[in-house]
C-alpha atoms as a PDB file:
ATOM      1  CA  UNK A   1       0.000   0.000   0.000  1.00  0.00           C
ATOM      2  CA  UNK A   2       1.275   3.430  -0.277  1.00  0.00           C
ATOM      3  CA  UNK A   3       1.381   5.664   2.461  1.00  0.00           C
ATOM      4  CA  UNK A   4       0.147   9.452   1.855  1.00  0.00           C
ATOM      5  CA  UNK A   5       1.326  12.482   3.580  1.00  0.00           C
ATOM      6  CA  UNK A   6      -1.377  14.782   1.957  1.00  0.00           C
ATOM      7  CA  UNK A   7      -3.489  15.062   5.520  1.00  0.00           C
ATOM      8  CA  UNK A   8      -6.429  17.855   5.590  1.00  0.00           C
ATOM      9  CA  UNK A   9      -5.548  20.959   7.120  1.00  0.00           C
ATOM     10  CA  UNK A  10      -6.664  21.306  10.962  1.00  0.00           C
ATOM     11  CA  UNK A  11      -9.859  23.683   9.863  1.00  0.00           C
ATOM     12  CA  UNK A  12     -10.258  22.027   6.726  1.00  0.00           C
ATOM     13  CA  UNK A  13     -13.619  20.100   5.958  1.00  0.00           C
ATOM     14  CA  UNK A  14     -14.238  17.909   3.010  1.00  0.00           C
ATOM     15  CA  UNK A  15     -16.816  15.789   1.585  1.00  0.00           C
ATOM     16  CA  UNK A  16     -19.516  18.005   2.724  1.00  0.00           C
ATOM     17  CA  UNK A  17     -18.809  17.486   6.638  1.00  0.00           C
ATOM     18  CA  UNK A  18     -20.118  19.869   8.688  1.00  0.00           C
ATOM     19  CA  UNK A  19     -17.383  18.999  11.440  1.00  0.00           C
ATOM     20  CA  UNK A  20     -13.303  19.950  10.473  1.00  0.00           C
ATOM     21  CA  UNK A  21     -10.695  17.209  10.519  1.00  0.00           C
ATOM     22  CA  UNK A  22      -9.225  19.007  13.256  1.00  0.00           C
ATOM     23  CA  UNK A  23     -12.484  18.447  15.139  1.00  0.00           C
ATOM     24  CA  UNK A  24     -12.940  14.621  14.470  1.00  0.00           C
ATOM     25  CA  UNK A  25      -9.534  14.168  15.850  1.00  0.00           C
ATOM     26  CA  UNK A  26      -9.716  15.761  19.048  1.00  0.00           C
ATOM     27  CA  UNK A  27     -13.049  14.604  19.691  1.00  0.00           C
ATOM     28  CA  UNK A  28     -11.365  10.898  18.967  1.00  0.00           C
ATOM     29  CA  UNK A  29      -8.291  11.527  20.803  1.00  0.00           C
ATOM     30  CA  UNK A  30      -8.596  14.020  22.968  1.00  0.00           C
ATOM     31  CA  UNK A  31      -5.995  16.016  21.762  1.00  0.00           C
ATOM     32  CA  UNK A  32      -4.874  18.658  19.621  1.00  0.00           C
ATOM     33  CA  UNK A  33      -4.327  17.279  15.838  1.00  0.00           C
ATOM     34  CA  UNK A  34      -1.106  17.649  14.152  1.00  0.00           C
ATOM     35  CA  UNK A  35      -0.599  17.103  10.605  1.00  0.00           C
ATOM     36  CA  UNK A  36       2.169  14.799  10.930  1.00  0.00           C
ATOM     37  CA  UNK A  37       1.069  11.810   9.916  1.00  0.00           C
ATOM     38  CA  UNK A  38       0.711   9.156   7.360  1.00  0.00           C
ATOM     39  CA  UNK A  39      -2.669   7.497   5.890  1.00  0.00           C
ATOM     40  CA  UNK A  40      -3.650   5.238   3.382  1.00  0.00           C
ATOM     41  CA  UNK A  41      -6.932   5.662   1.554  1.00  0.00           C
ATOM     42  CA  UNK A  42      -9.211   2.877   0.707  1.00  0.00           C
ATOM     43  CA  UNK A  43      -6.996   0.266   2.567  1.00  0.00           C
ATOM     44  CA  UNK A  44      -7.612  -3.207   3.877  1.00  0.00           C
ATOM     45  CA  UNK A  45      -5.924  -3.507   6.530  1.00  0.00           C
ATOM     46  CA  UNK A  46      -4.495  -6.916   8.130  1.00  0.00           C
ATOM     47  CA  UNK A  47      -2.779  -6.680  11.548  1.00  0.00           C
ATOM     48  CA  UNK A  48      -2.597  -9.160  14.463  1.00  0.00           C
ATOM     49  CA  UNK A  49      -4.686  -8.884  17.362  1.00  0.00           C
ATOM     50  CA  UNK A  50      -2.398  -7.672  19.486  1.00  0.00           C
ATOM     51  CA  UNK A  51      -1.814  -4.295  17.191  1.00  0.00           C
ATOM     52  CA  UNK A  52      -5.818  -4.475  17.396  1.00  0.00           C
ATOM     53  CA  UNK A  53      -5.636  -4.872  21.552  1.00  0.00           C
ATOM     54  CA  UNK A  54      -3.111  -2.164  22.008  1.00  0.00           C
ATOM     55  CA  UNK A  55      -5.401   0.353  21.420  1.00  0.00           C
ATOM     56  CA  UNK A  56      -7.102   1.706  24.090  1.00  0.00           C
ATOM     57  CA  UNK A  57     -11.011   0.660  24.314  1.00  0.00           C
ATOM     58  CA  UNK A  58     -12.037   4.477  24.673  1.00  0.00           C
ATOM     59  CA  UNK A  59     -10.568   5.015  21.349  1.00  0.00           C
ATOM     60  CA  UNK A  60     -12.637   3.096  19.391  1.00  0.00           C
ATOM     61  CA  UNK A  61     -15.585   3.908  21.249  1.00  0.00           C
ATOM     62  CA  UNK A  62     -15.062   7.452  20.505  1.00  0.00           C
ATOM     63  CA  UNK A  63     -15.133   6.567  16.861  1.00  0.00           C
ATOM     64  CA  UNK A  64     -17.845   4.718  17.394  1.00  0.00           C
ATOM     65  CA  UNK A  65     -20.037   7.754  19.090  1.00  0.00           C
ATOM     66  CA  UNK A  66     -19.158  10.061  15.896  1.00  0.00           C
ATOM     67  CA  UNK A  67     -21.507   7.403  14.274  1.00  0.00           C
ATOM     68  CA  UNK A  68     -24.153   8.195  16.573  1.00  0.00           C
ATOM     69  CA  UNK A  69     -23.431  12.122  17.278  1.00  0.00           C
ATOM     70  CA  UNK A  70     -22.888  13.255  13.934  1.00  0.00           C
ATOM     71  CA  UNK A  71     -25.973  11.877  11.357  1.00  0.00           C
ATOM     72  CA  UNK A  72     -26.473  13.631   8.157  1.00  0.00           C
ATOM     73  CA  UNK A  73     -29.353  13.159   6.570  1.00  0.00           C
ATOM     74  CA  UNK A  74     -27.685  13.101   2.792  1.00  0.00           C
ATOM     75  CA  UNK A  75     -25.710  10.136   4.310  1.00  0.00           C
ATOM     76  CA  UNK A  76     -28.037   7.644   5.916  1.00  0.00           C
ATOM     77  CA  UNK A  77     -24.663   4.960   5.983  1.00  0.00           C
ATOM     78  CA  UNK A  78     -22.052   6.878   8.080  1.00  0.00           C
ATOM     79  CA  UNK A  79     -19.734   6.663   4.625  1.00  0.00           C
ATOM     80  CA  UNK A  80     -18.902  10.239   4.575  1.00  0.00           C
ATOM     81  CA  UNK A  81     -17.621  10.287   8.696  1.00  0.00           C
ATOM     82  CA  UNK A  82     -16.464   6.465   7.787  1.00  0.00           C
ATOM     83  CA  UNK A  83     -13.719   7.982   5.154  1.00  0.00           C
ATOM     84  CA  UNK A  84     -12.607  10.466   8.066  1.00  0.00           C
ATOM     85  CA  UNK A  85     -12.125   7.514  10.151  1.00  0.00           C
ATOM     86  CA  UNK A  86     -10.613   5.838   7.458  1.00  0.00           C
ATOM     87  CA  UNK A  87      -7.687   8.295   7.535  1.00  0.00           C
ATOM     88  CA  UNK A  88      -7.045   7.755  10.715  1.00  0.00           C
ATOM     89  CA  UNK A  89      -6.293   3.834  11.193  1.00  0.00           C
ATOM     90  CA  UNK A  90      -3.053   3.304  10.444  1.00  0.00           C
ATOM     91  CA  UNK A  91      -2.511   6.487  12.850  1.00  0.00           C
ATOM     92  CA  UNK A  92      -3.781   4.654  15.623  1.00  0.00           C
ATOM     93  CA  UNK A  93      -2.395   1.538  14.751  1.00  0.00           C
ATOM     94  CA  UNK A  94       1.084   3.087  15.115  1.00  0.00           C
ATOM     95  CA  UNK A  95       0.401   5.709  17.656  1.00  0.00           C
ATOM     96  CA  UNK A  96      -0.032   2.236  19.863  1.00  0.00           C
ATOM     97  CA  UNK A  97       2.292   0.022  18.722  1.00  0.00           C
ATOM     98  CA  UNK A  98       5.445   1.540  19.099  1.00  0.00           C
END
């Protein structure tokens, strides 16, 4: 897969989001988001349980609450918060796993 370093800006919005990137990530995280990362669009990924286990529990639920929080009505399936998400992964993946 190739790795991107093209992240959205912190105030930046896309796909007709009414939240910022910079928003979904501290609302995930708790933190303050840096663009210093690398993603991978459309990916599969495959890693071991443990990779999957490292992350802390609240992390995941927060993602899953943005599902919950954050309906539009244009996008009934989540798919437009989904590819936020999306960008995301192999962040927490490695933000865990060091």
């Amino acid at each position: 897969f190739g790795k991107r370093n093209d992240l959205p800006k912190n105030k930046e919005k896309f796909i007709n989001f009414p939240l910022n990137f910079g928003d979904i990530y501290k609302e995930i995280y708790n933190t303050d988001y840096k663009q210093n990362f690398c993603w991978v669009s459309g990916m599969w990924i495959s890693v071991s349980k443990d990779i999957i286990r490292n992350v802390p529990i609240h992390i995941y639920e927060n993602m899953l609450n943005l599902f919950h929080k954050y309906k539009i009505s244009t996008d009934p399936t989540g798919r437009i918060l989904a590819c936020h998400i999306e960008r995301l992964l192999l962040h927490t993946f490695e933000l865990y796993n060091q």
